[in-house]
Protein backbone atom coordinates (compact mmCIF):
# COMPACT_ATOMS: atom_id res chain seq x y z
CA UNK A 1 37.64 -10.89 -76.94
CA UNK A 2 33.99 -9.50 -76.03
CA UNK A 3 34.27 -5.68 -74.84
CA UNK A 4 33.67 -4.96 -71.03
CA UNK A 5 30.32 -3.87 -70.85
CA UNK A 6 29.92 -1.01 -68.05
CA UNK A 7 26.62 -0.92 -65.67
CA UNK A 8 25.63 0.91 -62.70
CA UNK A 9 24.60 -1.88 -60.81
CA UNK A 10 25.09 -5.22 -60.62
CA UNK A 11 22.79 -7.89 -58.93
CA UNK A 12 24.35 -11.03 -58.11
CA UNK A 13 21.78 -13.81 -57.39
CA UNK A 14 17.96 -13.64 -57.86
CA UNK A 15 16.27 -14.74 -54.53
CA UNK A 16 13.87 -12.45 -52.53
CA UNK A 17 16.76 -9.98 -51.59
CA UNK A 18 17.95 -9.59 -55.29
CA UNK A 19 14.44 -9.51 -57.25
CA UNK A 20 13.71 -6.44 -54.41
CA UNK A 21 17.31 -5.02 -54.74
CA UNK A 22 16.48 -4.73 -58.38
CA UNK A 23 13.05 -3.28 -57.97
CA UNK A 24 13.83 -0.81 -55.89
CA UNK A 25 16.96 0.42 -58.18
CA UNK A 26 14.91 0.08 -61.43
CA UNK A 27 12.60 2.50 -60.02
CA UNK A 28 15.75 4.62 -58.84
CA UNK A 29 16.80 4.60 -62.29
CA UNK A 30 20.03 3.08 -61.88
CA UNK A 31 19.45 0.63 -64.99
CA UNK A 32 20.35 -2.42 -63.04
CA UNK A 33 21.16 -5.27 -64.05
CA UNK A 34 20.89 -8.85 -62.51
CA UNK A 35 22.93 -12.06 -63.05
CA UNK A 36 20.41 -14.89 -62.46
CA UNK A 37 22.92 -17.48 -61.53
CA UNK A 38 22.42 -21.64 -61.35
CA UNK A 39 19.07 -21.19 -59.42
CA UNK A 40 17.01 -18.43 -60.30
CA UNK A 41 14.61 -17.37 -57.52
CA UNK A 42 16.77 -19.34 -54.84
CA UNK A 43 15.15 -21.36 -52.31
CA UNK A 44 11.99 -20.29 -52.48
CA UNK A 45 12.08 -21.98 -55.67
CA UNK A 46 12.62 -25.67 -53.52
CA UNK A 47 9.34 -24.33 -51.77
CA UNK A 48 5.34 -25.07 -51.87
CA UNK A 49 3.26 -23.63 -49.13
CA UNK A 50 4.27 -20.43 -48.15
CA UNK A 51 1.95 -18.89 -45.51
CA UNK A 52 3.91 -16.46 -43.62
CA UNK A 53 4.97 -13.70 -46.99
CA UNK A 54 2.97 -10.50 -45.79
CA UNK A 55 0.15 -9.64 -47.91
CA UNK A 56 -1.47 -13.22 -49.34
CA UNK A 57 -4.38 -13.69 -46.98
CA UNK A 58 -4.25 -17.76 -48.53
CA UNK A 59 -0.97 -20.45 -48.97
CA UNK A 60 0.85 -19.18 -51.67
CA UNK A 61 3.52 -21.45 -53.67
CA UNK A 62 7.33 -20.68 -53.63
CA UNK A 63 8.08 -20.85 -57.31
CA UNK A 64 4.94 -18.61 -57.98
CA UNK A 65 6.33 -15.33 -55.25
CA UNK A 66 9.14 -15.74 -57.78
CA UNK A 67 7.59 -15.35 -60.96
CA UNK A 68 5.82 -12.78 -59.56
CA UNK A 69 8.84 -11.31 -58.02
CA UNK A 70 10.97 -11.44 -61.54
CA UNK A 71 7.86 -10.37 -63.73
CA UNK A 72 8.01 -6.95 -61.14
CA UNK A 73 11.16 -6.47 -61.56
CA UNK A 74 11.58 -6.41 -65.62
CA UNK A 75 7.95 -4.44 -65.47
CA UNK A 76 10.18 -1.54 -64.19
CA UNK A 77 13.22 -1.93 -65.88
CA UNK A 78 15.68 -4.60 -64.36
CA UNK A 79 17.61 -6.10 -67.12
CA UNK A 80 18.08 -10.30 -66.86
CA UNK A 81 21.40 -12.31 -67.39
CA UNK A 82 20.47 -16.00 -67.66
CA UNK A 83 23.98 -16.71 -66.57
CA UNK A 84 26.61 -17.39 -63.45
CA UNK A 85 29.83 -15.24 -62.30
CA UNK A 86 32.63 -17.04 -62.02
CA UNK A 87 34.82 -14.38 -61.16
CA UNK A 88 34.74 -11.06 -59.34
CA UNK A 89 37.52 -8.64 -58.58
CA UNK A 90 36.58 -6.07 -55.94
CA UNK A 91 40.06 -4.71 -55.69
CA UNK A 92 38.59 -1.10 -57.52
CA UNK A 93 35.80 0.56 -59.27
CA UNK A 94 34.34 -0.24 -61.50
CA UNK A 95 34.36 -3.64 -60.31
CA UNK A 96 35.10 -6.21 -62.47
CA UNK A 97 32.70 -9.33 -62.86
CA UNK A 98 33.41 -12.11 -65.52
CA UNK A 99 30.86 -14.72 -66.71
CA UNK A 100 30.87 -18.07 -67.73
CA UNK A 101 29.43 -17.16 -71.13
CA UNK A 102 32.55 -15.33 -70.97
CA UNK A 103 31.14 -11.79 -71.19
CA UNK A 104 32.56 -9.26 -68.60
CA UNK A 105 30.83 -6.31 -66.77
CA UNK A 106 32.27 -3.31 -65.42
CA UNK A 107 30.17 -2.32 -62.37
CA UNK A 108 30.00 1.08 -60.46
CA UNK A 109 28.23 -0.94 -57.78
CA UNK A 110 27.71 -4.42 -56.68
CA UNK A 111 24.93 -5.79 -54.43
CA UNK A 112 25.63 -9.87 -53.61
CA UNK A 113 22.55 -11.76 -53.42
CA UNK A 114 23.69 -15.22 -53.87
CA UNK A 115 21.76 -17.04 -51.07
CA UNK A 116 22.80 -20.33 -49.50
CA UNK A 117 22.73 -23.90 -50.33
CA UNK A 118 22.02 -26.76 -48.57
CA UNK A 119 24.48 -28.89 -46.14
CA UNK A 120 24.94 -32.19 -46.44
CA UNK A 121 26.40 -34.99 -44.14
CA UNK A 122 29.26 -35.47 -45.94
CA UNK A 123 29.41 -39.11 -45.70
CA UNK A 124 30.73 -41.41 -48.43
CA UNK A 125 27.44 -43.56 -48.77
CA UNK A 126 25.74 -40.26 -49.13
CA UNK A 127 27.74 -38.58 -52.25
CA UNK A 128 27.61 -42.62 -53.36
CA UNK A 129 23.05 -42.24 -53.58
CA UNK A 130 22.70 -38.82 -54.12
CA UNK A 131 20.34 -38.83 -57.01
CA UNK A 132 19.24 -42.80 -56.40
CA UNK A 133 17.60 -42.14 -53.23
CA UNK A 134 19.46 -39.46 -51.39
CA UNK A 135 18.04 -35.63 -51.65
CA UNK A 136 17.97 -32.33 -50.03
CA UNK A 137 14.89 -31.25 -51.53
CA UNK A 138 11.91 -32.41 -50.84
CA UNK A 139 10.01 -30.57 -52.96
CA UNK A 140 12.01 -31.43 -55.80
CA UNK A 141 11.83 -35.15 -55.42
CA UNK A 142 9.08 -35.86 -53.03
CA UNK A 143 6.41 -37.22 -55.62
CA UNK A 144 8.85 -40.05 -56.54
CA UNK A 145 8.39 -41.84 -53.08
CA UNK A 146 4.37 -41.74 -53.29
CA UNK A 147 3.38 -44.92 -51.08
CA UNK A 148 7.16 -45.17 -49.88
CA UNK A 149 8.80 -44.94 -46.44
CA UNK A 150 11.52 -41.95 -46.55
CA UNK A 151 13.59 -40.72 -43.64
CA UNK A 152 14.40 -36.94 -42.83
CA UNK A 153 17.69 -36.11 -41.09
CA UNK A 154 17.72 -32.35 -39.15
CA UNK A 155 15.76 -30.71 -36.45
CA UNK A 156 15.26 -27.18 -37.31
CA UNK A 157 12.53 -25.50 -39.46
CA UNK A 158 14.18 -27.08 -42.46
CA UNK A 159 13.58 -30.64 -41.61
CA UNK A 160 10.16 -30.55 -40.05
CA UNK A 161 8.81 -28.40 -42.78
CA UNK A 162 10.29 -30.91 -45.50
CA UNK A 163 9.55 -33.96 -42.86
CA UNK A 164 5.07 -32.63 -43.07
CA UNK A 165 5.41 -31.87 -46.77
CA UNK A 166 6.53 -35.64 -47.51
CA UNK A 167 3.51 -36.70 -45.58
CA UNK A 168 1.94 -35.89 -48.65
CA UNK A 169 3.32 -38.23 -50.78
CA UNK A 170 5.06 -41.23 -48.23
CA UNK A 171 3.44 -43.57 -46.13
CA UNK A 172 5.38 -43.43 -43.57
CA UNK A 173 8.29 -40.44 -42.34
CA UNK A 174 11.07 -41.03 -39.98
CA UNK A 175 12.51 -37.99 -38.34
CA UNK A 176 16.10 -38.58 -37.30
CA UNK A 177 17.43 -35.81 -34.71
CA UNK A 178 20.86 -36.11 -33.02
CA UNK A 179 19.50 -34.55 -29.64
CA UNK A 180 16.26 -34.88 -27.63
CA UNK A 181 14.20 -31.62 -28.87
CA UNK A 182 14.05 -29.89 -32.09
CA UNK A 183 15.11 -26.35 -33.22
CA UNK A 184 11.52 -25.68 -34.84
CA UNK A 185 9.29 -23.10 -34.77
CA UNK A 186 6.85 -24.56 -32.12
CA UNK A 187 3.57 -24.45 -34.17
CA UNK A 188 5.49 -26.39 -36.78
CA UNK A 189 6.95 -28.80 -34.21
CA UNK A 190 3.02 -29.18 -33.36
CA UNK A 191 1.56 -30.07 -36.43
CA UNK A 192 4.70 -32.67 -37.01
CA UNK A 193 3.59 -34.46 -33.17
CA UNK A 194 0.53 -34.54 -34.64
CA UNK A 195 0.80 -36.30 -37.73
CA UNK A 196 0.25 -39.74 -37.96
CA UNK A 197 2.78 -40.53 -40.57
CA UNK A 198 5.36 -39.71 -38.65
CA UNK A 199 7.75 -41.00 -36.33
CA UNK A 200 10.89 -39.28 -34.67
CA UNK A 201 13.94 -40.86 -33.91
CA UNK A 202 15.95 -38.38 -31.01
CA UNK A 203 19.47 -39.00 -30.06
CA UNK A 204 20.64 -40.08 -33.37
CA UNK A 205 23.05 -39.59 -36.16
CA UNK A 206 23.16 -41.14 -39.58
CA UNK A 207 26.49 -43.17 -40.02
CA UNK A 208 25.82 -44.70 -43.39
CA UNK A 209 23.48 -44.48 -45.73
CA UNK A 210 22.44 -48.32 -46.85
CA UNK A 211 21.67 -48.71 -50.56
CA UNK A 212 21.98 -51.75 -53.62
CA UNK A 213 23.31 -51.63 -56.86
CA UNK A 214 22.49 -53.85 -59.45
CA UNK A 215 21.80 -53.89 -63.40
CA UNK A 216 18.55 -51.76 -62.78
CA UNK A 217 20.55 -48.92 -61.28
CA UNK A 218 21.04 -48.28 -57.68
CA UNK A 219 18.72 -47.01 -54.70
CA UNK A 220 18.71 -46.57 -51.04
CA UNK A 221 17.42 -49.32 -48.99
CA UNK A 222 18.01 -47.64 -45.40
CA UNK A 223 20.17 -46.07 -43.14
CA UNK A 224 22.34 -47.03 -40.15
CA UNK A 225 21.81 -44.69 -37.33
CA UNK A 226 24.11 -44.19 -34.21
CA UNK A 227 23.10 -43.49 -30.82
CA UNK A 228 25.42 -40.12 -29.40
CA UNK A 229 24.54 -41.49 -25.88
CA UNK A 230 25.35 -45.53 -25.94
CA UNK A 231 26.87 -45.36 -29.55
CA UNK A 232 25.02 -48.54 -30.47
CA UNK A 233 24.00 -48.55 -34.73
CA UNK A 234 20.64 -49.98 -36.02
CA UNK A 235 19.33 -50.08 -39.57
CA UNK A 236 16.26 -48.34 -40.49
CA UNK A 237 14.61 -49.55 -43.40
CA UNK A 238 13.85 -46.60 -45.96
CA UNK A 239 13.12 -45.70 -49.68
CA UNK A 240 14.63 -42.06 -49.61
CA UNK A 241 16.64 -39.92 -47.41
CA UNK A 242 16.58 -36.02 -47.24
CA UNK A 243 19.02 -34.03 -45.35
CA UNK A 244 17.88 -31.35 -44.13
CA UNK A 245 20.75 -29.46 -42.23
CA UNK A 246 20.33 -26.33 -43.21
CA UNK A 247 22.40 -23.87 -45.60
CA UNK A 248 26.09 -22.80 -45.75
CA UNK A 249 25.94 -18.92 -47.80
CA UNK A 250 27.48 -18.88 -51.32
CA UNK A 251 30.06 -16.59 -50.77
CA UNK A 252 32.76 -18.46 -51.92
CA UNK A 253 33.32 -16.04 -54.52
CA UNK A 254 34.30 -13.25 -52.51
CA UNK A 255 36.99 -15.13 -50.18
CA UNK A 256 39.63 -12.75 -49.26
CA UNK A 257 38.23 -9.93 -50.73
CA UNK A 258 34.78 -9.33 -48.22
CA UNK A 259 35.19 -9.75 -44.79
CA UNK A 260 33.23 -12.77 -43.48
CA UNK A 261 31.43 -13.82 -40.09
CA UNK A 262 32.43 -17.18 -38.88
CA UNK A 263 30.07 -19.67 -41.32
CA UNK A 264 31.27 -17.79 -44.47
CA UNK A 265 28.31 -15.00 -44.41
CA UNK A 266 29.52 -11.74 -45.44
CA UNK A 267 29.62 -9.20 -43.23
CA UNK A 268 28.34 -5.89 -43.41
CA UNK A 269 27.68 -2.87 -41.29
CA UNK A 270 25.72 -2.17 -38.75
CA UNK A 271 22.09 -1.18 -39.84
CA UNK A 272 23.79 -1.35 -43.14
CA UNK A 273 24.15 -3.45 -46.38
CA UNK A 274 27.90 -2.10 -47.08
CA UNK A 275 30.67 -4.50 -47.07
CA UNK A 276 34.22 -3.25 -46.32
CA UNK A 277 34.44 -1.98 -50.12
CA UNK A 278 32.84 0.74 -50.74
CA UNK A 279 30.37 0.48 -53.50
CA UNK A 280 29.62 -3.24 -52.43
CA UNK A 281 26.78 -4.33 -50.63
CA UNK A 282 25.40 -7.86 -49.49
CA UNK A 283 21.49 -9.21 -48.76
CA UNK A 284 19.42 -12.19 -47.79
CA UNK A 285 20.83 -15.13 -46.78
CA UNK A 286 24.27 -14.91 -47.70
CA UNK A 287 24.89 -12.22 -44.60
CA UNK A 288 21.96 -13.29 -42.76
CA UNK A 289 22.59 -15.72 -40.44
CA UNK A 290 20.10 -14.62 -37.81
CA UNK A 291 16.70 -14.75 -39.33
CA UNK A 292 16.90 -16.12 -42.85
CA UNK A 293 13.46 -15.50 -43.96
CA UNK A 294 12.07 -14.68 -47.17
CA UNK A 295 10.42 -11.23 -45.95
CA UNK A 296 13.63 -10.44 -43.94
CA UNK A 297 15.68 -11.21 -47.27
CA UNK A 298 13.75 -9.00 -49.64
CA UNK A 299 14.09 -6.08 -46.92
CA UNK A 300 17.56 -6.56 -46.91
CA UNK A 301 17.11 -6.25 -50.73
CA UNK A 302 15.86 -3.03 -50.31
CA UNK A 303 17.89 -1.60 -48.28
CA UNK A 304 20.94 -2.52 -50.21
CA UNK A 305 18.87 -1.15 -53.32
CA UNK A 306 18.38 2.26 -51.20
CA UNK A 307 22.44 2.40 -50.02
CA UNK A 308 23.90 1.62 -53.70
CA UNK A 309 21.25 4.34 -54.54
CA UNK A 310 22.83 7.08 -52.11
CA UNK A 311 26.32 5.89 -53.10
CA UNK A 312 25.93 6.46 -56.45
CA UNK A 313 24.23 9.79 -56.46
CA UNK A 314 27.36 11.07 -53.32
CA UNK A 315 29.45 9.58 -56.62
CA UNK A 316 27.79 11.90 -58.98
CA UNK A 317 27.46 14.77 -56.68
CA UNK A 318 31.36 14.68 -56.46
CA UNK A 319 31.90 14.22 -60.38
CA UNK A 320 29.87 17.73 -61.05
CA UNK A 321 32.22 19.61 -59.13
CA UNK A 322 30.04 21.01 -56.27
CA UNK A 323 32.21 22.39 -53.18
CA UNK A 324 29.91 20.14 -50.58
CA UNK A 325 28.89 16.90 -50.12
CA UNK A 326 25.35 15.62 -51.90
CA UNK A 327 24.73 14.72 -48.28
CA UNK A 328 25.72 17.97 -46.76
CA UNK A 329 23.48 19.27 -49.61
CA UNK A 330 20.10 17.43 -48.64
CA UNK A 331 20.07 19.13 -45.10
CA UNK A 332 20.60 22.45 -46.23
CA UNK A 333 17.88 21.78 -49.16
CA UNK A 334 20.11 23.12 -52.16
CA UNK A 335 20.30 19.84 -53.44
């Protein structure tokens, strides 16, 4: 069996929040070290145009922030783990985190930076076509339905941002909303009123999602959509549908251990990154269910960066043997 390896900090997840968690400690000197997981970068990776990341005067592209991001990061030190966690035990320092390459690390501190992931409908039909027609990524898959008609199912910034960046590509985009206005930003919901590709469908659900299989594979062919007023159905005809929902956080891992908000985002303290273990922190997305921005994300990185920081040196402080606090220290300045 592969020896424990200890660390001082351990970043789990590589979105905004963790690539700036692990800037800020690598310059601390904490030597930290961060577990990429499935999707490095995170959603921004699932992102072209982004126009609203402080300090790019033109549209920058998702993907490239985090290149850019991770490049920063190793420039000052942060060590990479192309790998997942499968398995974390909180219960005492140092914390124990198992891989699936089936290395271990022993952790002094923890900051969780795991993100979220999309919803989905969960609807038979829909697990039956995703991959043939059904996708939650846009970005990902939009190029496929160049000269196709596509439907998009959501109302929030999610769904009208995917909903304009498939005008790109389709020749026609549905918009299917189950109420009568959408959850948007308003200069988005703008631009999509003013498209001419697209068409919205409000008061509607998907019940189905209509497809074909045959000995060329299978595909979507439509959906059927239910009124929530009359509860009437009608098919839509369509190449490819996205959901686009939103995002439950991946903090699965941490069940029982971290106490949660209602959603399953981990909670932390007020003005705070700390969890109720000491030692463990949380940013981004998986305890932000408020604001859920990039820029809020990597400040949250920060921050948690800045608390394990403090934590650890109050840890070494104690471990020298000095009669007061390293806090009580700093304000009399004989630390």
């Amino acid at each position: 069996m592969t020896q424990a390896r200890s660390v001082r900090l351990a970043i789990i997840g590589s979105g905004p929040a963790g690539w700036t968690a692990a800037i800020y400690a690598a310059r601390a000197l904490l030597n930290p070290v961060i577990i990429a997981g499935l999707q490095p970068g995170g959603q921004l990776t699932i992102t072209t145009d982004v126009e609203n990341y402080p300090g790019f005067a033109e549209v920058i592209q998702g993907p490239w922030l985090m290149e850019q991001m991770r490049a920063q990061a190793e420039h000052v030190g942060t060590e990479v783990i192309e790998d997942i966690v499968v398995s974390a035990d909180l219960s005492q320092r140092p914390f124990r985190l198992k891989l699936d390459s089936g290395a271990e690390l022993l952790a002094e501190t923890v900051i969780i930076s795991t993100g979220a992931q999309a919803k989905w409908l969960g609807l038979d039909s829909e697990q039956q076509y995703r991959g043939f027609g059904v996708s939650a990524c846009a970005t990902c898959d939009g190029f496929f339905y160049r000269g196709k008609e596509v439907i998009v199912v959501g109302g929030g910034n999610t769904a009208v941002e995917e909903a304009l960046f498939l005008t790109n590509f389709a020749s026609k985009v549905t918009l299917v909303h189950r109420k009568d206005e959408l959850r948007a930003e308003k200069i988005l919901q703008d631009r999509l009123f003013a498209h001419p590709k697209v068409e919205i469908v409000w008061n509607h659900v998907v019940d189905e999602v209509l497809g074909q299989t045959d000995g060329m594979g299978s595909n979507v062919t439509g959906v059927r959509l239910k009124d929530v007023t009359s509860g009437e159905s009608k098919d839509v005809s369509a190449d490819g549908v996205f959901i686009a929902i939103g995002h439950a956080p991946s903090s699965e891992l941490f069940g029982g251990q971290l106490e949660m908000k209602s959603g399953g985002y981990i909670k932390v303290q007020p003005g705070s990154t700390a969890t109720n273990i000491e030692g463990v922190y949380a940013a981004g997305d998986v305890t932000d269910d408020i604001y859920r921005q990039a820029v809020t994300a990597a400040g949250m990185g920060c921050m948690a960066a800045l608390d394990a920081s403090r934590f650890l040196a109050e840890v070494d402080h104690a471990a020298s043997g000095h009669p007061i606090s390293h806090h009580e220290a700093e304000k009399i300045g004989v630390w």
